[in-house]
PDB file of N, CA and C in Angstrom:
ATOM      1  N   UNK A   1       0.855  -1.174   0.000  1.00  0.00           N
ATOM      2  CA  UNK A   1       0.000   0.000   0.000  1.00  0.00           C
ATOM      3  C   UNK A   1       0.901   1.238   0.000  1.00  0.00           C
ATOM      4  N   UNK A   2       0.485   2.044  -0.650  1.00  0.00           N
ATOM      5  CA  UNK A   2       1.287   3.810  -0.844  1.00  0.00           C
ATOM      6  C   UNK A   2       1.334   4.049   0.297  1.00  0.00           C
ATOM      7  N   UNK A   3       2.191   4.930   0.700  1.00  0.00           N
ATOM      8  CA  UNK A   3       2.046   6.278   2.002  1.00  0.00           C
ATOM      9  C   UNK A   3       0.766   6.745   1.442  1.00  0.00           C
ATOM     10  N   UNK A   4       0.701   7.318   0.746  1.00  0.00           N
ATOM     11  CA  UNK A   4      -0.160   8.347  -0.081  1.00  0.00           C
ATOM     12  C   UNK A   4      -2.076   7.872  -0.054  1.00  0.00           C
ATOM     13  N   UNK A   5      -1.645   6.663  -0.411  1.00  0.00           N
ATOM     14  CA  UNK A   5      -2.989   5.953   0.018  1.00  0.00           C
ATOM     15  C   UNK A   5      -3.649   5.346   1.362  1.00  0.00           C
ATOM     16  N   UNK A   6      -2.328   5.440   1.953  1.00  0.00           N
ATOM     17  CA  UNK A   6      -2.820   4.621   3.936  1.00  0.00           C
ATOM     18  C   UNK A   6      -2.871   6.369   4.153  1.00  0.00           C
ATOM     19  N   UNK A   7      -2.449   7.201   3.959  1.00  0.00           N
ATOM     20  CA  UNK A   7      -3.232   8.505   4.588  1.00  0.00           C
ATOM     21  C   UNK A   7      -4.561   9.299   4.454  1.00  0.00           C
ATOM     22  N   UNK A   8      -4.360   8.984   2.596  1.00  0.00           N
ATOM     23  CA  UNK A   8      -6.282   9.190   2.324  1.00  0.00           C
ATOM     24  C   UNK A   8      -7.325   8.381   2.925  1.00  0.00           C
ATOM     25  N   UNK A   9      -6.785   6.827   3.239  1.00  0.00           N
ATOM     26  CA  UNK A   9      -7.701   6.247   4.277  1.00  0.00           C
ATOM     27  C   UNK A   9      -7.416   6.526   5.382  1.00  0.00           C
ATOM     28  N   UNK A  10      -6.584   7.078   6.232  1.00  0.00           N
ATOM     29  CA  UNK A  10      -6.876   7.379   7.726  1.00  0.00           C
ATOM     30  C   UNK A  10      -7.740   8.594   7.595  1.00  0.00           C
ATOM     31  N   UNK A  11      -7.403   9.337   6.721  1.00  0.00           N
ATOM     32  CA  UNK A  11      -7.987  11.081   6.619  1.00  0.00           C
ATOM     33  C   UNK A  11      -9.691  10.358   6.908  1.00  0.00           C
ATOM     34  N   UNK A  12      -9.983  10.024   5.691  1.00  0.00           N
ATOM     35  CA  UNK A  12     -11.363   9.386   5.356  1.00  0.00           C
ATOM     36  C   UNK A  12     -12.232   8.583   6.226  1.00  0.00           C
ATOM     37  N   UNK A  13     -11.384   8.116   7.254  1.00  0.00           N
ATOM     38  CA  UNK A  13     -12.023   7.260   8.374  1.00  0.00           C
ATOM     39  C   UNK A  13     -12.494   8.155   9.458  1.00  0.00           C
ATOM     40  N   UNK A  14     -10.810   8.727   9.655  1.00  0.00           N
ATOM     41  CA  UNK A  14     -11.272   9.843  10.447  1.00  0.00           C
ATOM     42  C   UNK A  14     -12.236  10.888  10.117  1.00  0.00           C
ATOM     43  N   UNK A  15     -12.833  11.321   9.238  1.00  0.00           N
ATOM     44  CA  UNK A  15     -13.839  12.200   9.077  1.00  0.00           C
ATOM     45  C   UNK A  15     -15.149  11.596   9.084  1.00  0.00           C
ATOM     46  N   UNK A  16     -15.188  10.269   8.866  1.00  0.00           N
ATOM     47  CA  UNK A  16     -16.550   9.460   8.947  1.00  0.00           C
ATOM     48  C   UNK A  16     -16.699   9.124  10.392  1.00  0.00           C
ATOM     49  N   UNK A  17     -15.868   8.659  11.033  1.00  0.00           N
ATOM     50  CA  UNK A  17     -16.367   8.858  12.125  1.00  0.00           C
ATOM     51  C   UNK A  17     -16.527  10.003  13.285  1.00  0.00           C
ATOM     52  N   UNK A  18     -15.725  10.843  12.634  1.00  0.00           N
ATOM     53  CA  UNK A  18     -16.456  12.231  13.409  1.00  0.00           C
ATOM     54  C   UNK A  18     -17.302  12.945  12.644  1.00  0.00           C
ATOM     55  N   UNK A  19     -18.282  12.479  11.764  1.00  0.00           N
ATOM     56  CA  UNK A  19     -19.559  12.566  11.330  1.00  0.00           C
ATOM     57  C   UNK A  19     -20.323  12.171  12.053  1.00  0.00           C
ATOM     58  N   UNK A  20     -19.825  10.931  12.593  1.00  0.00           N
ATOM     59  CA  UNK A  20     -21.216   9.802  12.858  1.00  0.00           C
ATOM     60  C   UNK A  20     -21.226  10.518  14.568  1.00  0.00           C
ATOM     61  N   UNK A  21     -19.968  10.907  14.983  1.00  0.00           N
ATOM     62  CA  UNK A  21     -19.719  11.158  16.537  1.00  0.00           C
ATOM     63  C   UNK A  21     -20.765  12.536  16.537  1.00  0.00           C
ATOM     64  N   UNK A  22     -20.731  13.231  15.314  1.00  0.00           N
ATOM     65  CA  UNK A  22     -21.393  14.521  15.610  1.00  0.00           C
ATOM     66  C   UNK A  22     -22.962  14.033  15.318  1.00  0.00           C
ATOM     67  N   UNK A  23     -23.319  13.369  14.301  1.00  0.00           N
ATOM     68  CA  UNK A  23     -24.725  13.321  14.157  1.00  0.00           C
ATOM     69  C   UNK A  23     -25.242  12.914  15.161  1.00  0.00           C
ATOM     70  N   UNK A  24     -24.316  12.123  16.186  1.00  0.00           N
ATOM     71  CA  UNK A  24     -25.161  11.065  17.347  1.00  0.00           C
ATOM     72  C   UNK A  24     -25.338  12.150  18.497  1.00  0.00           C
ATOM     73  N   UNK A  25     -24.567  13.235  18.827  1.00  0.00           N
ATOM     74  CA  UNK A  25     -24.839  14.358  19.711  1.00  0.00           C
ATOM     75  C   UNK A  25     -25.969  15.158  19.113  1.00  0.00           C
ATOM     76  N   UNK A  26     -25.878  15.235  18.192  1.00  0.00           N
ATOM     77  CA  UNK A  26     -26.929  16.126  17.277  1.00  0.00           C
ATOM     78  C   UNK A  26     -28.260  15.526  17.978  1.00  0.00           C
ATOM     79  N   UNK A  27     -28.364  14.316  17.766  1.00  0.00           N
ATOM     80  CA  UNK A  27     -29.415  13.698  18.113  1.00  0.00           C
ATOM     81  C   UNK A  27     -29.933  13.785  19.589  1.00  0.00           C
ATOM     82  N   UNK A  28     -28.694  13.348  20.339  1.00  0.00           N
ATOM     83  CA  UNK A  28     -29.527  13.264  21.501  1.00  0.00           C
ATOM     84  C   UNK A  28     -29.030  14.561  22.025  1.00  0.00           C
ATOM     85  N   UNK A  29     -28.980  15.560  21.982  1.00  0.00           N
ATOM     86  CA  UNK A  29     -29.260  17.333  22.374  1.00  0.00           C
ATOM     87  C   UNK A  29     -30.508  17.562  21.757  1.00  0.00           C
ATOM     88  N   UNK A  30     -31.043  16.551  20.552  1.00  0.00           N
ATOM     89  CA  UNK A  30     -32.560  16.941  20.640  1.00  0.00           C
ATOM     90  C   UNK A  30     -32.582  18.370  19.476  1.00  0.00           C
ATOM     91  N   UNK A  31     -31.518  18.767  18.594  1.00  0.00           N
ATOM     92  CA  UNK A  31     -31.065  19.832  17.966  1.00  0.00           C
ATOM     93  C   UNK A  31     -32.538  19.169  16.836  1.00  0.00           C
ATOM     94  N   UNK A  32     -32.447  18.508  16.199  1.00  0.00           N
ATOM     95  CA  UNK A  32     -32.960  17.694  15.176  1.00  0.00           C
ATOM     96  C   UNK A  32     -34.377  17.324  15.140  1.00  0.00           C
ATOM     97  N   UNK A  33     -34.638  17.841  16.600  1.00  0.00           N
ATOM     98  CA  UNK A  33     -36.266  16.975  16.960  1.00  0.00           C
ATOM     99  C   UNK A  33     -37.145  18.140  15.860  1.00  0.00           C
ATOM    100  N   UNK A  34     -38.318  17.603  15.421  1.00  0.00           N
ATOM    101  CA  UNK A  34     -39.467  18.617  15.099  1.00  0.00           C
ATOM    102  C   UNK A  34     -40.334  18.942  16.024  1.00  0.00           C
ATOM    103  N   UNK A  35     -40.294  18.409  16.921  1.00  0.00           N
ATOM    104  CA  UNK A  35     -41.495  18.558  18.007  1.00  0.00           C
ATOM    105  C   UNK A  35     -40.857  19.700  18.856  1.00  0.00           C
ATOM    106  N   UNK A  36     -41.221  20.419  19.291  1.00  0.00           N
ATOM    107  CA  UNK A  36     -40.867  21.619  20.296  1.00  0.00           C
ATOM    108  C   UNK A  36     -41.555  21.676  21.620  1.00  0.00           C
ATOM    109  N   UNK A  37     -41.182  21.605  22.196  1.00  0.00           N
ATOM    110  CA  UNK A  37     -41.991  21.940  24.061  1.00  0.00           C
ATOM    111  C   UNK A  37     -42.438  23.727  24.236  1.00  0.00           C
ATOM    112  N   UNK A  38     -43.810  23.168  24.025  1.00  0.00           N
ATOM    113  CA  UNK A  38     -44.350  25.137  23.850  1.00  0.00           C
ATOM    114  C   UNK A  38     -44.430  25.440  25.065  1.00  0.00           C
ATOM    115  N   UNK A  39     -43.501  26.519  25.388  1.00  0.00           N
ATOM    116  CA  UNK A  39     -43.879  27.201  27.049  1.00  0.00           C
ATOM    117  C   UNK A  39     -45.100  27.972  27.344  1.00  0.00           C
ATOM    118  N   UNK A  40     -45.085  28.649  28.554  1.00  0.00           N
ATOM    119  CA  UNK A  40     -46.307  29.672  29.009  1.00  0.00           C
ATOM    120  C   UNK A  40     -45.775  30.921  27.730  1.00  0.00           C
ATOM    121  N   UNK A  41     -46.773  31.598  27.547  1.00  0.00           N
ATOM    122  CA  UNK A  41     -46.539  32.669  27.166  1.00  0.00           C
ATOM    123  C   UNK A  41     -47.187  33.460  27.806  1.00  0.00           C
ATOM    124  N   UNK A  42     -47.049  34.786  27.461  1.00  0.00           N
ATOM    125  CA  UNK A  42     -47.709  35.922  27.969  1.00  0.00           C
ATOM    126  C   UNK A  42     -47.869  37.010  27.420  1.00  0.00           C
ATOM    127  N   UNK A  43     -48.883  37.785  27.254  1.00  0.00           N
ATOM    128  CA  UNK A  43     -48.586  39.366  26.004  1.00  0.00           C
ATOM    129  C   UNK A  43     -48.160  40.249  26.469  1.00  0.00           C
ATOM    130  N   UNK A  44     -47.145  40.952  25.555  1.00  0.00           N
ATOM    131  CA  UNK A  44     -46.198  41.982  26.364  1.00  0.00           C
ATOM    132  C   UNK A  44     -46.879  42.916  24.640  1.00  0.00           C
ATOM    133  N   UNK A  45     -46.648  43.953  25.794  1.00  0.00           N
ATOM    134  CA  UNK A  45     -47.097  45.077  24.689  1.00  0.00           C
ATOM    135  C   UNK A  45     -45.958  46.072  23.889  1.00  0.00           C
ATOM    136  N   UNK A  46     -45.741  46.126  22.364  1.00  0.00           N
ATOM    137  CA  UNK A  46     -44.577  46.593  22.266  1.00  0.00           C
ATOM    138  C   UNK A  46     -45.089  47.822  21.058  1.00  0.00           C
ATOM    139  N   UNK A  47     -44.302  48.423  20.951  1.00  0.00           N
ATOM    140  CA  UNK A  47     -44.081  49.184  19.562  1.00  0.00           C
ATOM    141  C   UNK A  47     -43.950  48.706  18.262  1.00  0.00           C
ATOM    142  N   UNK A  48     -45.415  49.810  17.229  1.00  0.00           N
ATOM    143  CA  UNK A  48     -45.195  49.093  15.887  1.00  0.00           C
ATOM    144  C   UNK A  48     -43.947  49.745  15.051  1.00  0.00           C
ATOM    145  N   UNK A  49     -43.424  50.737  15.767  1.00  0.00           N
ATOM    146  CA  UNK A  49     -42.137  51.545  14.748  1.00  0.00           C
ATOM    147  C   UNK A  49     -41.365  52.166  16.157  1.00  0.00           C
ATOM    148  N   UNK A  50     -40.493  52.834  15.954  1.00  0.00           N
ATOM    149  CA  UNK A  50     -39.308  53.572  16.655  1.00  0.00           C
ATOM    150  C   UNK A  50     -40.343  54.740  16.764  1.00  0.00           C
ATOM    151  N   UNK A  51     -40.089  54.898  18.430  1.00  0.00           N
ATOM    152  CA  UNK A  51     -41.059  56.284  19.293  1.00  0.00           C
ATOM    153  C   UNK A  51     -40.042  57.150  19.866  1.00  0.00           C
ATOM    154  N   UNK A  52     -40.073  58.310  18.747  1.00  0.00           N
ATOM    155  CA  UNK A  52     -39.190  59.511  20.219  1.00  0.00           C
ATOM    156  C   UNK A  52     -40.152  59.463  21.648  1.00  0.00           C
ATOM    157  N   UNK A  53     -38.681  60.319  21.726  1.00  0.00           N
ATOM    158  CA  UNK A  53     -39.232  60.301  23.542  1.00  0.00           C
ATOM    159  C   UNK A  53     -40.242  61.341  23.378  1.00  0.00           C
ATOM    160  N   UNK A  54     -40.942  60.833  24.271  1.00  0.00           N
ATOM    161  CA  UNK A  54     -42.407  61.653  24.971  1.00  0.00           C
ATOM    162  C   UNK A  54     -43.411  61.834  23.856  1.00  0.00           C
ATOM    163  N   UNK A  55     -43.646  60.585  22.980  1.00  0.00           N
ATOM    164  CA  UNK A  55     -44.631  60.395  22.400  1.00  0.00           C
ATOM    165  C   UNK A  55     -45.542  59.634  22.703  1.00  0.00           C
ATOM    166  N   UNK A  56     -46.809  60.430  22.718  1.00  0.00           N
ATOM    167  CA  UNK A  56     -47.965  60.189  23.094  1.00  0.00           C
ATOM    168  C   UNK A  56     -48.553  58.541  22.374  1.00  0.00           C
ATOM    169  N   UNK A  57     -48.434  57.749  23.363  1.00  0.00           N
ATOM    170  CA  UNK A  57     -49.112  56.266  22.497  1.00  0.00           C
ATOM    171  C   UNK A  57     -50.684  56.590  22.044  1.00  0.00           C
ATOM    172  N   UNK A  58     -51.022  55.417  21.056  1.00  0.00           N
ATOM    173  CA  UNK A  58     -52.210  55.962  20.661  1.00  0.00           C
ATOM    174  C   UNK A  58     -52.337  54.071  20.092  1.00  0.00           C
ATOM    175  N   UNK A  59     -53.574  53.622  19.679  1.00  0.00           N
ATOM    176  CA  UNK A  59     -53.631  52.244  19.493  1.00  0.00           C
ATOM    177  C   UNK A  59     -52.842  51.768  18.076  1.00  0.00           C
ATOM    178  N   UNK A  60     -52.483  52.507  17.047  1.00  0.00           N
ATOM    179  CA  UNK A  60     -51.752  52.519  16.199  1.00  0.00           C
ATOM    180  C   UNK A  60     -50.556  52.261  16.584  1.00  0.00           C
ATOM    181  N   UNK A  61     -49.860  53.134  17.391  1.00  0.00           N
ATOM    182  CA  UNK A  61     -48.154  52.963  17.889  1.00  0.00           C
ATOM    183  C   UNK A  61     -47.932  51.902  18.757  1.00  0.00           C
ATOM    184  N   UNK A  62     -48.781  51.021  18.835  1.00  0.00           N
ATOM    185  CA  UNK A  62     -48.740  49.529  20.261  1.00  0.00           C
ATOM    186  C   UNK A  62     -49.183  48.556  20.133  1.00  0.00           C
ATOM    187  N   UNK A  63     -48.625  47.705  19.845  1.00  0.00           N
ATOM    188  CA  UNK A  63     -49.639  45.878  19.749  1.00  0.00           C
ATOM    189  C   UNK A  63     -49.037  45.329  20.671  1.00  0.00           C
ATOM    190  N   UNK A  64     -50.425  44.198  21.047  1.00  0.00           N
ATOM    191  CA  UNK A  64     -50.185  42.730  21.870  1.00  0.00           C
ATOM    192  C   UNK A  64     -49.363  41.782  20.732  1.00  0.00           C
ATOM    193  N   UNK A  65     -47.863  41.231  21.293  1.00  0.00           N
ATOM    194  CA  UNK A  65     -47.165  40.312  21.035  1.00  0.00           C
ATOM    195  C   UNK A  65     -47.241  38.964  22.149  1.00  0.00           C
ATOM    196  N   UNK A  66     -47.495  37.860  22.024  1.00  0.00           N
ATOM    197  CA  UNK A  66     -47.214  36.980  22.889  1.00  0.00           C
ATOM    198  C   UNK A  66     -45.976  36.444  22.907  1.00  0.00           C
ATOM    199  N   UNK A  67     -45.557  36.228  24.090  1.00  0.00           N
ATOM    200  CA  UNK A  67     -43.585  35.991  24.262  1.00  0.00           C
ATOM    201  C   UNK A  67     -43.571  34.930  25.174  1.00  0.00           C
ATOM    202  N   UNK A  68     -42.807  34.011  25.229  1.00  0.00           N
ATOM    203  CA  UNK A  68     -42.486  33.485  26.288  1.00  0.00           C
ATOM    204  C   UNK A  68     -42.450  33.999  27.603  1.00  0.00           C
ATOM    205  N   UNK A  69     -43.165  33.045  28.439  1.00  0.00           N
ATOM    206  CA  UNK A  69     -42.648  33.342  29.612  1.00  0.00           C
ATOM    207  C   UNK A  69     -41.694  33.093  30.339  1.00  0.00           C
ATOM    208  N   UNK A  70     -40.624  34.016  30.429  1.00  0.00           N
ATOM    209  CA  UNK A  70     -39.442  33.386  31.192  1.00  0.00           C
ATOM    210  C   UNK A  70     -38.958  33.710  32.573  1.00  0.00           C
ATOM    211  N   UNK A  71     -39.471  34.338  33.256  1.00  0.00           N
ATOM    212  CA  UNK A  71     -39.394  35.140  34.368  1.00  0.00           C
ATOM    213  C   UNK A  71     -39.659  34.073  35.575  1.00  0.00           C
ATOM    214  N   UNK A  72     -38.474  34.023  36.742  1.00  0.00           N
ATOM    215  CA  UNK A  72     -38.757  33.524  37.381  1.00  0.00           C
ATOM    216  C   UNK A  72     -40.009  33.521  38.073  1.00  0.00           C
ATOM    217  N   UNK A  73     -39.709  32.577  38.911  1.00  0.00           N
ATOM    218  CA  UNK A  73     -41.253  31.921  40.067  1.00  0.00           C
ATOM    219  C   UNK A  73     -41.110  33.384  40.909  1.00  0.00           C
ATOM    220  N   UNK A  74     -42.046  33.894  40.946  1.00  0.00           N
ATOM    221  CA  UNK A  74     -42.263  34.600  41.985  1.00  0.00           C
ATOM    222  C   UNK A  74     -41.349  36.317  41.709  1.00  0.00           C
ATOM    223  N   UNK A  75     -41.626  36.453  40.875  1.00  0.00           N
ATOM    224  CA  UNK A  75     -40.670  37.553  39.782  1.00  0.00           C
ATOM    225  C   UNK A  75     -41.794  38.619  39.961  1.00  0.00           C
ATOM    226  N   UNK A  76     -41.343  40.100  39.931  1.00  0.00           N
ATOM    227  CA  UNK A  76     -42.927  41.253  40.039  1.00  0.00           C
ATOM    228  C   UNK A  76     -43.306  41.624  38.702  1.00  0.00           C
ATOM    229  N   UNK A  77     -44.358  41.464  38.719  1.00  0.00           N
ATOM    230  CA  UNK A  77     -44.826  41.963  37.198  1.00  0.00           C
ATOM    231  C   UNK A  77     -46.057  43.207  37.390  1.00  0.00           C
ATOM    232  N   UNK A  78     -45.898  44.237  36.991  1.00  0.00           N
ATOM    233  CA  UNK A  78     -46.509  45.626  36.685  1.00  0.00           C
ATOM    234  C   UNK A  78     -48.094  45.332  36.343  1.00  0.00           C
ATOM    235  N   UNK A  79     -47.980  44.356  35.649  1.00  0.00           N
ATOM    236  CA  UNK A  79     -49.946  44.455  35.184  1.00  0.00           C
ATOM    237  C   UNK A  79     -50.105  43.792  36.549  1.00  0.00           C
ATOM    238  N   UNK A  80     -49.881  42.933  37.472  1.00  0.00           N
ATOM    239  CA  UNK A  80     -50.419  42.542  38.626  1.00  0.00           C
ATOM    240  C   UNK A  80     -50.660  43.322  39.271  1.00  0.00           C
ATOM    241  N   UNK A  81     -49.637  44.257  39.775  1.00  0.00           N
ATOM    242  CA  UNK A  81     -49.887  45.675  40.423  1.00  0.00           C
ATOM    243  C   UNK A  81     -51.795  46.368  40.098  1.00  0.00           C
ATOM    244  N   UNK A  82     -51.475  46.752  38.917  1.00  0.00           N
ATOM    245  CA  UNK A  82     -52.452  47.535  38.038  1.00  0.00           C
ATOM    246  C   UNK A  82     -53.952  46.642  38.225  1.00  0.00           C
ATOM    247  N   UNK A  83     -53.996  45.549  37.993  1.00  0.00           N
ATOM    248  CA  UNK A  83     -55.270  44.418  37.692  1.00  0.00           C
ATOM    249  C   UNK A  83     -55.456  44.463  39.579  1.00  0.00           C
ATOM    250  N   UNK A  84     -54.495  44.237  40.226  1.00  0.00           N
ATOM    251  CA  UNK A  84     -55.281  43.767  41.734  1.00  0.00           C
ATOM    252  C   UNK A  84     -55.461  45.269  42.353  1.00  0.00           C
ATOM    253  N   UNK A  85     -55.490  46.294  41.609  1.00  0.00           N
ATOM    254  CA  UNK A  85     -56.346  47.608  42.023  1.00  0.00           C
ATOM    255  C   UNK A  85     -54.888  47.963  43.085  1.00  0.00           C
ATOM    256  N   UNK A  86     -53.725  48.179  43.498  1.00  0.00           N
ATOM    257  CA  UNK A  86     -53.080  48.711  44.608  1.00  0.00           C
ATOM    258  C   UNK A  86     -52.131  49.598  43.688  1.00  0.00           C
TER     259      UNK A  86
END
């Protein structure tokens, strides 16, 4: 066998199996899944364009977006304030 040829087969082995080493992490990290785990969400209210300061909102300049919820357990949130009247 060549030098030339026992190196294109080590090269070649070695890249097949760090194919197979990567597809098998691929897999189980779950990168690959189609299924997704849908979290809580929640609507956060944002801007439909860029607002100078001290412009007056109006229902045009603001939509409900729903976002994940990511905020810890027990985290303060402003509409609670507002909704339980204090």
């Amino acid at each position: 066998m060549h030098p030339g040829r026992r190196f294109f087969l080590v090269v070649a082995a070695s890249l097949l199996w760090a194919f197979m080493v990567a597809a098998a992490f691929y897999r189980l990290a779950g990168v690959g899944s189609r299924t997704r785990k849908t979290e809580p969400e929640r609507p956060l209210v944002v801007a439909t364009r860029p607002l100078p300061l001290g412009t007056t909102l109006t229902r045009d300049s603001v939509k409900l977006r729903n976002v994940p919820d990511c905020s810890p357990t027990g985290a303060f949130h402003v509409w609670k304030m507002f909704w339980s009247g204090r």
